[in-house]
C-alpha atoms as a PDB file:
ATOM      1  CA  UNK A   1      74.762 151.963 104.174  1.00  0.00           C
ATOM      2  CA  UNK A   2      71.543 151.860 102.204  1.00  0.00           C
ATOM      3  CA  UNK A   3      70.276 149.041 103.903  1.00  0.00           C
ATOM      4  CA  UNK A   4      71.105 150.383 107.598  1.00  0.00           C
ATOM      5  CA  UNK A   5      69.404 153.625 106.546  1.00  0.00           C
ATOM      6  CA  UNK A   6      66.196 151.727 105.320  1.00  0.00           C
ATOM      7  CA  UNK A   7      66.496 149.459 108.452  1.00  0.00           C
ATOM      8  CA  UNK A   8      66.586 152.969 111.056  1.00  0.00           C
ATOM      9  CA  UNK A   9      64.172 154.423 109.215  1.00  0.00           C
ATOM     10  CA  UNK A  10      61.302 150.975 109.531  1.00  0.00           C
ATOM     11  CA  UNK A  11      62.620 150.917 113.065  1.00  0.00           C
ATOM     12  CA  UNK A  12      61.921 154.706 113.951  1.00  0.00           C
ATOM     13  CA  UNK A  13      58.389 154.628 112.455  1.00  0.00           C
ATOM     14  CA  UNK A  14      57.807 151.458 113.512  1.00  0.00           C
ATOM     15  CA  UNK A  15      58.635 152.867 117.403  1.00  0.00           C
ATOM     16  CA  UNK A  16      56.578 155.869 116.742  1.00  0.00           C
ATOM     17  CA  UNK A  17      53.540 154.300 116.131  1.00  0.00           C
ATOM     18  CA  UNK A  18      54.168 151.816 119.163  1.00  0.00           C
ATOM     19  CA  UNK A  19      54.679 155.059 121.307  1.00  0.00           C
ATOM     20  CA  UNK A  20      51.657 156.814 119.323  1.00  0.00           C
ATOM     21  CA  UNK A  21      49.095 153.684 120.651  1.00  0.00           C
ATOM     22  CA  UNK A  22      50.200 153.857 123.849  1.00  0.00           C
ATOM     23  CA  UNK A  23      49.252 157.510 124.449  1.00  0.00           C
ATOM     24  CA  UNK A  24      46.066 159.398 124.729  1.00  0.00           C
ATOM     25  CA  UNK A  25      44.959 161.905 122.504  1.00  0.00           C
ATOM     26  CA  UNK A  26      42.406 164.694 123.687  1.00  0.00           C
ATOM     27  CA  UNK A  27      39.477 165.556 121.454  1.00  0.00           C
ATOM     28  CA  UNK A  28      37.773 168.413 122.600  1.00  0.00           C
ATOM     29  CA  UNK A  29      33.697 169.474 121.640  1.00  0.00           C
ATOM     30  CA  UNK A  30      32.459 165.895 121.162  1.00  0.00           C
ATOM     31  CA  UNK A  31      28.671 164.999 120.617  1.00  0.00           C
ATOM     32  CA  UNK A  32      26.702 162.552 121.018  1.00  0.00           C
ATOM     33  CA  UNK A  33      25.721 160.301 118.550  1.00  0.00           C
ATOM     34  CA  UNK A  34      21.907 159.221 118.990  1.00  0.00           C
ATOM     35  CA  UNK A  35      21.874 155.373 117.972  1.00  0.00           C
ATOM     36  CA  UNK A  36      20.060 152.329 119.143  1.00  0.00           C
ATOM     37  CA  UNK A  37      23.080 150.349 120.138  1.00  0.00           C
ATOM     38  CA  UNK A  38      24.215 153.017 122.648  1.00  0.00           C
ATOM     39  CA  UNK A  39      24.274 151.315 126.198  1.00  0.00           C
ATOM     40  CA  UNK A  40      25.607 153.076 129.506  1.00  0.00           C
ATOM     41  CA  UNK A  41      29.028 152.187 128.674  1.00  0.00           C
ATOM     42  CA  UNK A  42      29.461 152.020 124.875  1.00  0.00           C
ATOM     43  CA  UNK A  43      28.128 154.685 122.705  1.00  0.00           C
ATOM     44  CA  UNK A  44      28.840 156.588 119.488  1.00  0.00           C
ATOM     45  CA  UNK A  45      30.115 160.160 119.008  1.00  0.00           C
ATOM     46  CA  UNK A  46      31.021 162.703 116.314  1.00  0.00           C
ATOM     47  CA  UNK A  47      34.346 163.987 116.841  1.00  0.00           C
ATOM     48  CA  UNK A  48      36.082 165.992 114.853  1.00  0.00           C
ATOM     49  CA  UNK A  49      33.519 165.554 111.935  1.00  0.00           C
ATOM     50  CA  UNK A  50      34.189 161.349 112.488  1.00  0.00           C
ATOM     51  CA  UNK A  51      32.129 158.905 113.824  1.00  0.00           C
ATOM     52  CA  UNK A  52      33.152 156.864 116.644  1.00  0.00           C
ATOM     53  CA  UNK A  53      32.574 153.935 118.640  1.00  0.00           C
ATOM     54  CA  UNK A  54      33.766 154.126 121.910  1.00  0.00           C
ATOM     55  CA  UNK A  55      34.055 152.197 125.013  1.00  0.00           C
ATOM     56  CA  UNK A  56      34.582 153.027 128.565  1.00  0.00           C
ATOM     57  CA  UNK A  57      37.777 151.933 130.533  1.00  0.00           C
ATOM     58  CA  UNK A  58      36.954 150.305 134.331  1.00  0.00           C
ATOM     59  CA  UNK A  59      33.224 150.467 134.303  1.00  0.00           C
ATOM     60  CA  UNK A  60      30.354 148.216 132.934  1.00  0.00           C
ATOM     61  CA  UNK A  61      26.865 149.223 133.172  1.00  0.00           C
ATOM     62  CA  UNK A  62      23.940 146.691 133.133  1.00  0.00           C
ATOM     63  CA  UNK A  63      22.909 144.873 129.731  1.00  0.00           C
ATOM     64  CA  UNK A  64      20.083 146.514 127.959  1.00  0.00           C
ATOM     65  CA  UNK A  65      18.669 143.478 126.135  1.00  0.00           C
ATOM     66  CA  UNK A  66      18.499 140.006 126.720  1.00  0.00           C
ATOM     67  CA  UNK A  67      18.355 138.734 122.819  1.00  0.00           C
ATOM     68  CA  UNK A  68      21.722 135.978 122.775  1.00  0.00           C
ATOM     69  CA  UNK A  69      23.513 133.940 125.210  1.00  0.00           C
ATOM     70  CA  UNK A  70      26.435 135.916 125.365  1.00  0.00           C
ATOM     71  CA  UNK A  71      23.977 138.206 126.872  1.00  0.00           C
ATOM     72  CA  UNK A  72      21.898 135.947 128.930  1.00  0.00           C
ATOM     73  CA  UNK A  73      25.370 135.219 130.982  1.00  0.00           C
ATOM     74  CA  UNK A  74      26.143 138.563 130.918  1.00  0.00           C
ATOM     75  CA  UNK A  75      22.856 139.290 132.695  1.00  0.00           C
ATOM     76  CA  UNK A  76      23.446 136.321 134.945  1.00  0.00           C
ATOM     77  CA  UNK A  77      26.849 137.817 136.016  1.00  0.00           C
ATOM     78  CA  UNK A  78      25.802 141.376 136.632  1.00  0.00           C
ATOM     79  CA  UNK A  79      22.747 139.660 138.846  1.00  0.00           C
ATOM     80  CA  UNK A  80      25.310 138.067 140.880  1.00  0.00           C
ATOM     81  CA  UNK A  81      27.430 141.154 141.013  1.00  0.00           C
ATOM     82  CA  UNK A  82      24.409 143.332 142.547  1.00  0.00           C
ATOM     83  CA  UNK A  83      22.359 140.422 144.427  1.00  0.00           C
ATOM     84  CA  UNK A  84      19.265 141.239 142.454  1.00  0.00           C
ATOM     85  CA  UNK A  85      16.646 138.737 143.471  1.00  0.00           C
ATOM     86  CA  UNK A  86      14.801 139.356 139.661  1.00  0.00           C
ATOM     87  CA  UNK A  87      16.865 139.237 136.758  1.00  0.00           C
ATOM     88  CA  UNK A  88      14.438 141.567 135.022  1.00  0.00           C
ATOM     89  CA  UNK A  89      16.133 144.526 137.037  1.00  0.00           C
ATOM     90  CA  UNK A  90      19.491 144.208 135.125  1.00  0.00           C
ATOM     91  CA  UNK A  91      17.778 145.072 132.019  1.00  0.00           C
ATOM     92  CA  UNK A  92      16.140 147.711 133.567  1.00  0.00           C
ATOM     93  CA  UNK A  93      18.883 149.452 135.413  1.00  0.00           C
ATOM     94  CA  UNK A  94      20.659 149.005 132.308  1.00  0.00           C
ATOM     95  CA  UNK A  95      18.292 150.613 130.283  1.00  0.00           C
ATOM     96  CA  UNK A  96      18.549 153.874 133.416  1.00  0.00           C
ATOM     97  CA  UNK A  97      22.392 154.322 133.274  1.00  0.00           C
ATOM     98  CA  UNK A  98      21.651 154.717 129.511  1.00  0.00           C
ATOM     99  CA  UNK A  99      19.203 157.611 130.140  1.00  0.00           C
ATOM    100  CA  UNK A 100      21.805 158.938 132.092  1.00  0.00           C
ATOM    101  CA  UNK A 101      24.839 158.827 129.706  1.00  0.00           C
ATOM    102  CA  UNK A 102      22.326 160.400 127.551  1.00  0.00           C
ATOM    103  CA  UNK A 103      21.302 163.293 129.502  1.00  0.00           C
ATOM    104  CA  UNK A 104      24.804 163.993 130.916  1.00  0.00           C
ATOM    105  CA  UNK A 105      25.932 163.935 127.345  1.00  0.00           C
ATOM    106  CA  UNK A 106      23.612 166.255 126.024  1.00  0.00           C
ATOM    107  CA  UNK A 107      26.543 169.391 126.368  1.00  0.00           C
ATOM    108  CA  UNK A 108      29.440 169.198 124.460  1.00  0.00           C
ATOM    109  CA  UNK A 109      32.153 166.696 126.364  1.00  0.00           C
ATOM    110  CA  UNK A 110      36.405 165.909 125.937  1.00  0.00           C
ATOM    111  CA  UNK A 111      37.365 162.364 124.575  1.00  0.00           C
ATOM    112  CA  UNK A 112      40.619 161.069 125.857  1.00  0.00           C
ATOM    113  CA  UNK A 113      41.566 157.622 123.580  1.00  0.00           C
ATOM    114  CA  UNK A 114      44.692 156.280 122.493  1.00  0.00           C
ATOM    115  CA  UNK A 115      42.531 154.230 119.869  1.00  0.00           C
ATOM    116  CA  UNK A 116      43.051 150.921 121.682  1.00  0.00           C
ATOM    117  CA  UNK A 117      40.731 148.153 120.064  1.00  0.00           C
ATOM    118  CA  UNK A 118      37.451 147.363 122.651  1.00  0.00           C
ATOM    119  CA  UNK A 119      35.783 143.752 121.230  1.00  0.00           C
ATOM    120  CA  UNK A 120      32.210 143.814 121.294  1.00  0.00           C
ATOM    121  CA  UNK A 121      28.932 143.449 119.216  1.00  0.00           C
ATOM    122  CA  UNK A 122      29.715 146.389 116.980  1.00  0.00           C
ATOM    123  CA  UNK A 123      30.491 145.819 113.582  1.00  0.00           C
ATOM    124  CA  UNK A 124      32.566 148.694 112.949  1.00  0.00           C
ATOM    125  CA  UNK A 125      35.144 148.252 115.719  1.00  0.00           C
ATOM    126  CA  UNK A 126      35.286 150.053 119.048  1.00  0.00           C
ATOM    127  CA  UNK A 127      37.782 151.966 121.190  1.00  0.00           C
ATOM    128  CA  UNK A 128      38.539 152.053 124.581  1.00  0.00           C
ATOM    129  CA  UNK A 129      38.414 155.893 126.274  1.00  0.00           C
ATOM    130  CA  UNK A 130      37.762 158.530 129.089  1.00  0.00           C
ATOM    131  CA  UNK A 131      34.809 160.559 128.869  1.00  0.00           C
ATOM    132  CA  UNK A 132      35.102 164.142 130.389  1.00  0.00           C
ATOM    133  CA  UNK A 133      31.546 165.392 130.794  1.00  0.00           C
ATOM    134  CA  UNK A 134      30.990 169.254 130.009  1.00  0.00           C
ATOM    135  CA  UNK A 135      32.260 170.081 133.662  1.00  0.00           C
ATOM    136  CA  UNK A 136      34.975 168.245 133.770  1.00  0.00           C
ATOM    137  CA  UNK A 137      34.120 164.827 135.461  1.00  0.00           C
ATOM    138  CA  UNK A 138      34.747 161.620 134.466  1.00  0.00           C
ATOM    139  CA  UNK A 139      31.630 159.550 133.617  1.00  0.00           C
ATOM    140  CA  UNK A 140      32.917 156.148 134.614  1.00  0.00           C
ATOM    141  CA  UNK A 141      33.298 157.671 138.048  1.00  0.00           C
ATOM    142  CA  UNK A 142      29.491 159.011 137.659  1.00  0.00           C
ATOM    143  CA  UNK A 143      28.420 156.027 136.941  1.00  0.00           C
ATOM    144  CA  UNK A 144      29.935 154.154 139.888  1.00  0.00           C
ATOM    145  CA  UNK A 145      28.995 157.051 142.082  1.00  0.00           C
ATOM    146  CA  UNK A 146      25.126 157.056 140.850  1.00  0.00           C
ATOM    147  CA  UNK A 147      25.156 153.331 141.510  1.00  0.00           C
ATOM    148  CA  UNK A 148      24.698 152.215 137.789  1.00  0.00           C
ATOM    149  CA  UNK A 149      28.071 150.265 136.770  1.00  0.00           C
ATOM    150  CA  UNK A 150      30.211 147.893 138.505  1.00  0.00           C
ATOM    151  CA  UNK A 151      34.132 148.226 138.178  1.00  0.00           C
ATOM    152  CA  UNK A 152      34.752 145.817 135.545  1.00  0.00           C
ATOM    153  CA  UNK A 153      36.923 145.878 132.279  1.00  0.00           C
ATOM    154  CA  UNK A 154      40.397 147.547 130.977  1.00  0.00           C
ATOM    155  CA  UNK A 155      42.412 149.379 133.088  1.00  0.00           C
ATOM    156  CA  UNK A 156      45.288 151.784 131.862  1.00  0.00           C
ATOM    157  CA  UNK A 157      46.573 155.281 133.576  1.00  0.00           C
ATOM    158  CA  UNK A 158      44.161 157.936 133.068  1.00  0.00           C
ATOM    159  CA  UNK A 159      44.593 161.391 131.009  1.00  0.00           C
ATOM    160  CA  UNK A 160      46.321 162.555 134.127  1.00  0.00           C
ATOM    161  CA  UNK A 161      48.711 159.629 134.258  1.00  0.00           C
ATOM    162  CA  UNK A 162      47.274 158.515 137.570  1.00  0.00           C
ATOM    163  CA  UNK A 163      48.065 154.648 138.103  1.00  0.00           C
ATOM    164  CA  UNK A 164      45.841 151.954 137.455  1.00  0.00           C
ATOM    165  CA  UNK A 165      45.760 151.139 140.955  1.00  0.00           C
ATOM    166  CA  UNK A 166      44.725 154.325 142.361  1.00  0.00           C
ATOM    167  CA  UNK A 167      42.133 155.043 140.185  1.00  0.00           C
ATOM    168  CA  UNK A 168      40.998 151.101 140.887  1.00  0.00           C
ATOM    169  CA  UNK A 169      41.581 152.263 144.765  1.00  0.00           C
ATOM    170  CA  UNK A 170      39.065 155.301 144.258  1.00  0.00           C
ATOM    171  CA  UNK A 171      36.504 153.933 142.028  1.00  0.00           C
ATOM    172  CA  UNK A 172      36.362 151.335 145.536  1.00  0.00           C
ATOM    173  CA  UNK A 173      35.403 154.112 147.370  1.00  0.00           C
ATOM    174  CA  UNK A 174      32.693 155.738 144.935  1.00  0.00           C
ATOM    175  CA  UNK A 175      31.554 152.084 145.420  1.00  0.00           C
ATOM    176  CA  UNK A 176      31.405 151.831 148.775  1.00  0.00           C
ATOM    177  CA  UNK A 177      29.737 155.569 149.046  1.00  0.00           C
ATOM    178  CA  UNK A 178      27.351 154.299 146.497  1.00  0.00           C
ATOM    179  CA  UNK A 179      26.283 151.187 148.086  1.00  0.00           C
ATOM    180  CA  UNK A 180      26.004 152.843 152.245  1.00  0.00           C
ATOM    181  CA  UNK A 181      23.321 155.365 150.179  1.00  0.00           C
ATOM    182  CA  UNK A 182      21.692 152.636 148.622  1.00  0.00           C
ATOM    183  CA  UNK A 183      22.132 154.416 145.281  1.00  0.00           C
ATOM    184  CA  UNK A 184      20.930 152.697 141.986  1.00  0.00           C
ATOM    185  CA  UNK A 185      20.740 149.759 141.388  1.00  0.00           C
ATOM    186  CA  UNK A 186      22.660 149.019 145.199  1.00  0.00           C
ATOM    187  CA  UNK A 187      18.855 150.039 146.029  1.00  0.00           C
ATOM    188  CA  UNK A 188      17.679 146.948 144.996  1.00  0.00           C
ATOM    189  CA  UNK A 189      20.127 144.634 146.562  1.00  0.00           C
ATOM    190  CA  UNK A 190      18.922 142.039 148.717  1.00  0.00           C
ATOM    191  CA  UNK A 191      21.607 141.573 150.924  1.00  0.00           C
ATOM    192  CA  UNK A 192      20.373 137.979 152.153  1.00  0.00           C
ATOM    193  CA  UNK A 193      21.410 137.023 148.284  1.00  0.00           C
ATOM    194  CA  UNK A 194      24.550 139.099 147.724  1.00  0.00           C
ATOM    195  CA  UNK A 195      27.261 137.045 149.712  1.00  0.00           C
ATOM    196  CA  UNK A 196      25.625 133.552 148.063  1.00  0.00           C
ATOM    197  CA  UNK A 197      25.741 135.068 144.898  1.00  0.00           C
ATOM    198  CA  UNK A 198      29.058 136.163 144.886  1.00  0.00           C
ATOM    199  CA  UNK A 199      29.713 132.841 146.055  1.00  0.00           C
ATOM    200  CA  UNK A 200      28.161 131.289 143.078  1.00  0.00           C
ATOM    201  CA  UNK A 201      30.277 133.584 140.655  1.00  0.00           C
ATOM    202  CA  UNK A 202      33.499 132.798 142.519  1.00  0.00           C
ATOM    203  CA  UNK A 203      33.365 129.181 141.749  1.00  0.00           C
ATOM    204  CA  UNK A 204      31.917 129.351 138.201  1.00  0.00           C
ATOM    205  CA  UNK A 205      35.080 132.052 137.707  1.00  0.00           C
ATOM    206  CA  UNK A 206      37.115 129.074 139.240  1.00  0.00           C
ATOM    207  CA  UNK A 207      35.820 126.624 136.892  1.00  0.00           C
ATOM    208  CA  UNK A 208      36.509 128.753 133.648  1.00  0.00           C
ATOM    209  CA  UNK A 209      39.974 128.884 135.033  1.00  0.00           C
ATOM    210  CA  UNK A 210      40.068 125.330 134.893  1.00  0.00           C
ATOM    211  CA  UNK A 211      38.888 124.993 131.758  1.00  0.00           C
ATOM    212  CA  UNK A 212      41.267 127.855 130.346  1.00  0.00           C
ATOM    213  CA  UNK A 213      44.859 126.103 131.391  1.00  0.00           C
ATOM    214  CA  UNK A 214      43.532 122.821 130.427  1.00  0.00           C
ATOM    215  CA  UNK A 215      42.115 124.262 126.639  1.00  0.00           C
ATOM    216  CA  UNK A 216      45.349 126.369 126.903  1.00  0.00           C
ATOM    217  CA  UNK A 217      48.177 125.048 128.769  1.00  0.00           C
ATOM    218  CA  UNK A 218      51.250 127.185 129.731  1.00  0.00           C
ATOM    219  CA  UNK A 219      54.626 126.480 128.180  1.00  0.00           C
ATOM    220  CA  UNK A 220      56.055 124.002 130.323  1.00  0.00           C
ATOM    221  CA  UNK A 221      59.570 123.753 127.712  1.00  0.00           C
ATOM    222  CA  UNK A 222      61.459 126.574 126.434  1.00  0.00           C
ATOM    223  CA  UNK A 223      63.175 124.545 123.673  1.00  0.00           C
ATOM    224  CA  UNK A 224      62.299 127.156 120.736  1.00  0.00           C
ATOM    225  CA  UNK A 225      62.151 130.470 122.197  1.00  0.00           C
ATOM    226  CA  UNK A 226      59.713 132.627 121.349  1.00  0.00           C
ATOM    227  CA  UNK A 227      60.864 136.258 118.814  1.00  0.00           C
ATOM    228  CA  UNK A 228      59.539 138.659 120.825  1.00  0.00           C
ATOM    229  CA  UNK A 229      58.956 140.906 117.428  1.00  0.00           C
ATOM    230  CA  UNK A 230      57.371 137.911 115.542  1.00  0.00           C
ATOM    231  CA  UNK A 231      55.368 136.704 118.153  1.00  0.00           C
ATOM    232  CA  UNK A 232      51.864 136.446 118.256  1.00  0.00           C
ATOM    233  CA  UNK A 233      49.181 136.964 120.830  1.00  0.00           C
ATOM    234  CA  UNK A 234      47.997 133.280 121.393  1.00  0.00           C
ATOM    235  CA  UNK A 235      51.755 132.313 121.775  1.00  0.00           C
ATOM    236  CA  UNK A 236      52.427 134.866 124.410  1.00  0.00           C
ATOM    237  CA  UNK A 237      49.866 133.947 126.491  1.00  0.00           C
ATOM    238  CA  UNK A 238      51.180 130.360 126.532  1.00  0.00           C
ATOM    239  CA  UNK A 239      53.899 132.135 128.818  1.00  0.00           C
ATOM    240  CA  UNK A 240      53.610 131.577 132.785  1.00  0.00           C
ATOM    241  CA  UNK A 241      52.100 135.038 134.055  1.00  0.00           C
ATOM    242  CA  UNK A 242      51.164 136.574 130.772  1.00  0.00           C
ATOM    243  CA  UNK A 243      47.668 136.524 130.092  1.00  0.00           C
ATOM    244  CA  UNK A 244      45.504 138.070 127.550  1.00  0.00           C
ATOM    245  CA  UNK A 245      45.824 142.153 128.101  1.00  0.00           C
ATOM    246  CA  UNK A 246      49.791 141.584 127.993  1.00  0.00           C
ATOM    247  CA  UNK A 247      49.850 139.287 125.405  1.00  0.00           C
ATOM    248  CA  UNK A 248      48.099 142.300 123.604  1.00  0.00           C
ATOM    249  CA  UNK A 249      50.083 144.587 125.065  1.00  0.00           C
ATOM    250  CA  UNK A 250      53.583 143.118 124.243  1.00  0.00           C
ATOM    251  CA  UNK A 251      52.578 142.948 120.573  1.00  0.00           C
ATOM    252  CA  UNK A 252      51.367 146.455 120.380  1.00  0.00           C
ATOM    253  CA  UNK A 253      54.621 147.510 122.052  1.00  0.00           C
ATOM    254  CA  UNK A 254      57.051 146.099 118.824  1.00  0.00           C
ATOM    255  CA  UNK A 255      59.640 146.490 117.334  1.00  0.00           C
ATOM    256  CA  UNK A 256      62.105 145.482 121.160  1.00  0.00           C
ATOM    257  CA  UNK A 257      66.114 145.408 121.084  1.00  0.00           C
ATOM    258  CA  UNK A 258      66.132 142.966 123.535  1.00  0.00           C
ATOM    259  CA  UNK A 259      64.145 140.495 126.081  1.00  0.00           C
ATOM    260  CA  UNK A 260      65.007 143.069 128.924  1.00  0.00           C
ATOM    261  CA  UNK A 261      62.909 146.073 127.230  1.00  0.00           C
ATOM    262  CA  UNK A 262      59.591 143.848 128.454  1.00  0.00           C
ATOM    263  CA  UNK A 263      60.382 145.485 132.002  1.00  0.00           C
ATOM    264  CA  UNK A 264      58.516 149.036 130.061  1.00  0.00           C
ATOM    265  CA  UNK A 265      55.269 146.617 129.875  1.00  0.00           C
ATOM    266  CA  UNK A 266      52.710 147.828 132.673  1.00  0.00           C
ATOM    267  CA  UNK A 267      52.977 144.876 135.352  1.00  0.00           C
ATOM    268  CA  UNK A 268      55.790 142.898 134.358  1.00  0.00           C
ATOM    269  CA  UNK A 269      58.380 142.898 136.865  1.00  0.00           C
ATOM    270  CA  UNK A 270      61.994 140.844 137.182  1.00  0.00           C
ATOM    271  CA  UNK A 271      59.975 138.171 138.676  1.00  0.00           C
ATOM    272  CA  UNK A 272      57.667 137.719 136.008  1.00  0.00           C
ATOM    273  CA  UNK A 273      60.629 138.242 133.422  1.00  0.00           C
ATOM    274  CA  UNK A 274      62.825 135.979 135.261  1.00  0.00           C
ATOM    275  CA  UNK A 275      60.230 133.322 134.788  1.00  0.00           C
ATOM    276  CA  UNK A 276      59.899 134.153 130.657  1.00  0.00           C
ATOM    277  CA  UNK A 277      63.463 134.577 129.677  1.00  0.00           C
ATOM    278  CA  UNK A 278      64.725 131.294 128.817  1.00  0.00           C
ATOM    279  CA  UNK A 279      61.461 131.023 126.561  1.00  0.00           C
ATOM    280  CA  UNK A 280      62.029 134.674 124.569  1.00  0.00           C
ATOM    281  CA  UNK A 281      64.259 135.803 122.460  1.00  0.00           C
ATOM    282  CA  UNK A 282      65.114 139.345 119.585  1.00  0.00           C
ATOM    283  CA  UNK A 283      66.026 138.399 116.224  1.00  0.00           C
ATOM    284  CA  UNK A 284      67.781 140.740 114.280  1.00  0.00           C
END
């Protein structure tokens, strides 16, 4: 009886702070945080007498320096994305939509973040979130809408539990808006470039893909089943349709009873888990 009491009570807390990850708490009377490495898209606050790093979900404004490779592709990329005929701009546009975080942050604004790890260059860790400026927008959709940030990065429901998809489907439109009034940086686009460069991207997207299943081939054998509450990232992902944001998500989402309980995961259906099965399994 001792044991099965210990074992509920691991399991209970052990749900709670599952459930506690996935959800988004509100902070209300943030500042800003004047620092060198804020960006357009990644900036730190004081909330709540803490210091924070945090990261926008969907949007990614232009780089703001050009100093490593990482960001020299980076730069490349975002060219592409635009059709900027001078790769100079990207800097400097980036450089603009961090004036403008700045200035739109300048009143007291509402943090929504359910603390979910962003990588990046910061050494103290970052977190994804949804910024709500002082009268109540959202400043990934400002961003979009001024023409300073493609629609690029994680995705999750936002603080009004409005699907990925339809906020994907309306940041499309602020795009669309923003490039018919040439706003931003879409002021700048040569148009004779755009549909080459995208071109360009497409195929050196294809040939990462490549390189990614043959670097990291999917499992092919299910003759040792993966425990779904021992398993690790890297061996999800090995998994035909489960790539690195489920992977992540999956092991965030532990303790499970059983293989079935994957169907709560955001975009795995019983196609996708009829394809897994055989290669999962819940130990005790």
């Amino acid at each position: 009886m001792k044991r099965y009491l210990l074992f509920t009570l691991f399991f209970s807390c052990c749900l709670a702070t599952a459930l506690y990850a996935a959800e988004l708490e509100t902070i209300e009377n943030v500042t800003l945080i004047e620092d060198d490495s804020n960006d357009g898209d990644s900036f730190k606050v004081r909330a709540n007498g803490k210091e924070l790093h945090l990261r926008l979900y969907y949007v990614d404004c232009l780089e703001t320096t050009a100093g490593t490779d990482a960001e020299l592709e980076r730069i490349r990329e975002q060219q592409y994305h635009f059709g900027l005929a001078d790769p100079g701009d990207v800097v400097r546009f980036g450089k603009q939509a961090t004036e403008y975080v700045k200035r739109v942050l300048s009143r007291p604004f509402t943090v929504h973040t359910g603390y979910a790890f962003a990588p990046g260059r910061s050494a103290t860790g970052r977190y994804y979130a949804f910024i709500e400026t002082h009268d109540g927008r959202d400043l990934g959709h400002l961003l979009v809408e001024q023409g300073l940030a493609r629609i690029h990065g994680k995705t999750r429901p936002d603080p009004h539990d409005t699907p990925s998809e339809t906020v994907l489907e309306e940041l499309q439109d602020m795009r669309s808006m923003a490039m018919l009034n040439h706003a931003g940086i879409w002021e700048e686009t040569d148009p004779r470039l755009l549909s080459d460069m995208h071109k360009r991207q497409r195929e050196k997207d294809r040939e990462r893909q490549v390189l990614r299943k043959k670097l990291n081939p999917k499992r092919t054998s299910c003759d040792k089943p993966i425990d779904l509450n021992v398993a690790s990232t890297g061996q999800l992902k090995q998994l035909p349709g489960i790539g690195k944001v489920k992977a992540a998500t999956i092991v965030a989402g532990k303790p499970y009873q059983s293989v079935d309980d994957l169907l709560k995961i955001p975009g795995i259906g019983e196609k996708t888990l009829a394809k897994i099965r055989p290669c999962l399994t819940v130990g005790n």
